[in-house]
N, C-alpha and C. Protein backbone atom coordinates (compact mmCIF):
# COMPACT_ATOMS: atom_id res chain seq x y z
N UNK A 1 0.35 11.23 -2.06
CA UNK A 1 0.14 10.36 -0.94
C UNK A 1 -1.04 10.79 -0.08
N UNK A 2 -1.27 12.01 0.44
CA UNK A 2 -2.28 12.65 0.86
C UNK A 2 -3.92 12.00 0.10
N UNK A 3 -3.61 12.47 -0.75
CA UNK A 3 -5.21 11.88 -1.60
C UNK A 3 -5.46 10.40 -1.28
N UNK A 4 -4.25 9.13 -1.61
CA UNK A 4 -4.48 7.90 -0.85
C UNK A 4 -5.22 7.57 0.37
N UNK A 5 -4.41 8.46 1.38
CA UNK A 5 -4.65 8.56 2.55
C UNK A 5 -6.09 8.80 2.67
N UNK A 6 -6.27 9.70 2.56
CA UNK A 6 -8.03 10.30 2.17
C UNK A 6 -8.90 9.07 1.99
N UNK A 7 -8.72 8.62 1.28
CA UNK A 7 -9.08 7.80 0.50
C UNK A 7 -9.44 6.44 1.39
N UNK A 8 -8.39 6.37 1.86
CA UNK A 8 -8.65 4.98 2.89
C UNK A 8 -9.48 5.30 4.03
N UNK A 9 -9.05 6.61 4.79
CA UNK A 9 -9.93 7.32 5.64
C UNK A 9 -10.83 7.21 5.69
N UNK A 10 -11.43 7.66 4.30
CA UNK A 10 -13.18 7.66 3.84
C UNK A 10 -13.34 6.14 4.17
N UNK A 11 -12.75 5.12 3.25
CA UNK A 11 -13.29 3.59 3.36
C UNK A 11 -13.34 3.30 5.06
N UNK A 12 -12.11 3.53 5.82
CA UNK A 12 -12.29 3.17 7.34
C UNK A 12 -13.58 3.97 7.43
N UNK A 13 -13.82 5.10 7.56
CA UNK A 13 -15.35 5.50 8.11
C UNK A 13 -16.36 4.62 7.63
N UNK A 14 -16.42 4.41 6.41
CA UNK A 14 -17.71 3.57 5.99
C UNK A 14 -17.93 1.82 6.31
N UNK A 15 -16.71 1.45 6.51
CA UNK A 15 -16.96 0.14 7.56
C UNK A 15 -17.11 0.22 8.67
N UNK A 16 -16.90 1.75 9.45
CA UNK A 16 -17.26 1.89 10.68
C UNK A 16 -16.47 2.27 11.64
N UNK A 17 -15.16 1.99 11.09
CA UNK A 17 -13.90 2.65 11.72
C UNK A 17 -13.78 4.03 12.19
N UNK A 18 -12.53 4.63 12.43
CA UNK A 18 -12.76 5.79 13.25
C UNK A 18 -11.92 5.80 12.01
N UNK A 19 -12.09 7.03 10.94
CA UNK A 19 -10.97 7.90 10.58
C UNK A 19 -10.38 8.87 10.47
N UNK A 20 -9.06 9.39 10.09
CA UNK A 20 -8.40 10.11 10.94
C UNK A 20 -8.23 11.38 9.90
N UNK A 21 -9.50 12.27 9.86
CA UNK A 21 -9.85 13.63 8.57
C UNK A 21 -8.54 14.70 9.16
N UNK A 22 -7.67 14.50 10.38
CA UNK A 22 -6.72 15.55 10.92
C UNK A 22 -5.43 15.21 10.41
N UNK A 23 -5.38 14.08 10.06
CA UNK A 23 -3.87 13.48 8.28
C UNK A 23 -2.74 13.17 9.89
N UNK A 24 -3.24 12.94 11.18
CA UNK A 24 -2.29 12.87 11.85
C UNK A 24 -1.46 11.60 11.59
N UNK A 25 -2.11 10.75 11.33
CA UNK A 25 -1.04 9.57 10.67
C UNK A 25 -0.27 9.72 9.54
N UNK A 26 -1.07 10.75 8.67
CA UNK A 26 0.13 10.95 7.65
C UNK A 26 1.68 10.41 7.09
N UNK A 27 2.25 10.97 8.39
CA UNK A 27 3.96 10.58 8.26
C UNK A 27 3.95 9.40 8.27
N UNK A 28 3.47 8.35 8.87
CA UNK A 28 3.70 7.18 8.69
C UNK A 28 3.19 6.45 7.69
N UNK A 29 2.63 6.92 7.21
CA UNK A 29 1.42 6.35 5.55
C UNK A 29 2.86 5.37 4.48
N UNK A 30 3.49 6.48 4.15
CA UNK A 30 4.45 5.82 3.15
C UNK A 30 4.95 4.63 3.99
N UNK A 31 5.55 4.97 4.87
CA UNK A 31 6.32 3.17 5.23
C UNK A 31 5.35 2.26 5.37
N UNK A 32 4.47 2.67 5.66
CA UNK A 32 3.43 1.49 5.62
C UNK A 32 3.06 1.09 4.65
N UNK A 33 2.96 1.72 3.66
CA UNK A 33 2.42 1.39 2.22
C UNK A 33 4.08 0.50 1.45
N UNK A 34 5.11 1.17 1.48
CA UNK A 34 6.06 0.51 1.41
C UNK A 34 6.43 -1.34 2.51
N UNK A 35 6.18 -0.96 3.48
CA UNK A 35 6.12 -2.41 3.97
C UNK A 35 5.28 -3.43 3.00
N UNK A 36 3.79 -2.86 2.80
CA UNK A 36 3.13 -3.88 2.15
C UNK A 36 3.15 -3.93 0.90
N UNK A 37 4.11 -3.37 0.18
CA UNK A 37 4.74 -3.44 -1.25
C UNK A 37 5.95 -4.78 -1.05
N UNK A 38 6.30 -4.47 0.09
CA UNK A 38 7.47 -5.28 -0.05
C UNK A 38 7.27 -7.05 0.35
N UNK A 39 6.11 -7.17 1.10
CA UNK A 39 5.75 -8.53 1.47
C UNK A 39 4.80 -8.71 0.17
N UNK A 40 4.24 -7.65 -0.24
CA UNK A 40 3.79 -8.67 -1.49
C UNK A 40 4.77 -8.39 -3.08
N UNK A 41 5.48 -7.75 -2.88
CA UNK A 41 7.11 -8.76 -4.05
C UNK A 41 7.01 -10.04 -3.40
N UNK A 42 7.19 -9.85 -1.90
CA UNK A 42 7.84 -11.63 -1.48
C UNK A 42 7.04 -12.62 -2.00
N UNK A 43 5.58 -11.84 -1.80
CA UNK A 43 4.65 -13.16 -2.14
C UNK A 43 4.88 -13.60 -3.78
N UNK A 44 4.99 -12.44 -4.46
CA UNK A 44 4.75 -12.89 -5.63
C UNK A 44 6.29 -13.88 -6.44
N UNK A 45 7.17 -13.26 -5.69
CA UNK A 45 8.75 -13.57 -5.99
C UNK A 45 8.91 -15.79 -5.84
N UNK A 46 7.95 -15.60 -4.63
CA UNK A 46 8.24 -17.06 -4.13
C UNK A 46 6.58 -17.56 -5.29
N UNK A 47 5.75 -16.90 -5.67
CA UNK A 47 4.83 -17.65 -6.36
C UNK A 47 5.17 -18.29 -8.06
N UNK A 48 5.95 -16.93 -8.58
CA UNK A 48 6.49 -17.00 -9.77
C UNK A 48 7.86 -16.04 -10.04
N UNK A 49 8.63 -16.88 -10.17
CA UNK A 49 9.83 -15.80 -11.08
C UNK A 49 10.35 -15.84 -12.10
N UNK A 50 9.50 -16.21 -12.89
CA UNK A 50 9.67 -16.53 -14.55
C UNK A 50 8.71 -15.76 -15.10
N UNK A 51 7.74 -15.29 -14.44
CA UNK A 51 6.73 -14.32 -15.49
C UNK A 51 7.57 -12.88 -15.53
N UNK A 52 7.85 -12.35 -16.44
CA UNK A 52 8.31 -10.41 -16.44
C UNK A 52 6.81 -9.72 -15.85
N UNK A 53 5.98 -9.56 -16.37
CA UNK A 53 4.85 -8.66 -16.39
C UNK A 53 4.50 -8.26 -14.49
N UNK A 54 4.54 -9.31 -13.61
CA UNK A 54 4.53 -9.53 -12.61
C UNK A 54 5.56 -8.78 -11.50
N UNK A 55 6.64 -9.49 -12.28
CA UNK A 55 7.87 -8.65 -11.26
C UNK A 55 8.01 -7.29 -11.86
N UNK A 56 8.04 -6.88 -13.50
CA UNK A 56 8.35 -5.58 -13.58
C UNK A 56 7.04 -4.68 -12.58
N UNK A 57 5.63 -4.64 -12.35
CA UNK A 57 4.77 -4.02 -11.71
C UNK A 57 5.07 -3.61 -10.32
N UNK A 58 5.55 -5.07 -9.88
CA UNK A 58 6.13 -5.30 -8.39
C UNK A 58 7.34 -4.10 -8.10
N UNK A 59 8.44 -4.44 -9.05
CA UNK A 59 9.44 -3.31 -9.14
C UNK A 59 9.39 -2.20 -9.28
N UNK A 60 8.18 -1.80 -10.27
CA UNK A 60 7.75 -0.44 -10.62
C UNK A 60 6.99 0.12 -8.57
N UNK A 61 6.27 -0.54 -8.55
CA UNK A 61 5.41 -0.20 -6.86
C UNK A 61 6.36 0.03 -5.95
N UNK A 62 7.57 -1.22 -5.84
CA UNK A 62 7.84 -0.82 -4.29
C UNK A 62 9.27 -0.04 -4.45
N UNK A 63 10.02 0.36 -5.67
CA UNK A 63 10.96 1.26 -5.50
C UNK A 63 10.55 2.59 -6.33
């Protein structure tokens, strides 16, 4: 999770953002990343639920 984090950090600096090289957000990284796992199952759940390939990825990400 750390390396993610990093990762986005770097991208916020290079659009100009402030990012945060002290990992103080850290702890909150996973639920956040989990929140937006879980609104996009919803999206995809209400787009299609007859494809497998789709929902197994979805399932694999957000649990």
């Amino acid at each position: 999770m750390a390396g993610a984090y990093r990762i986005n950090q770097y991208l916020t600096a290079g659009q100009g953002g402030c990012p945060d090289w002290k990992l103080t957000g850290l702890a909150q990284w996973p639920a956040q990343v989990t929140e937006v796992n879980i609104r996009l199952k919803r999206r995809f759940d209400a787009a299609d639920q007859e494809d497998a390939h789709p929902n197994a990825i979805i399932a694999f990400l957000t649990f």
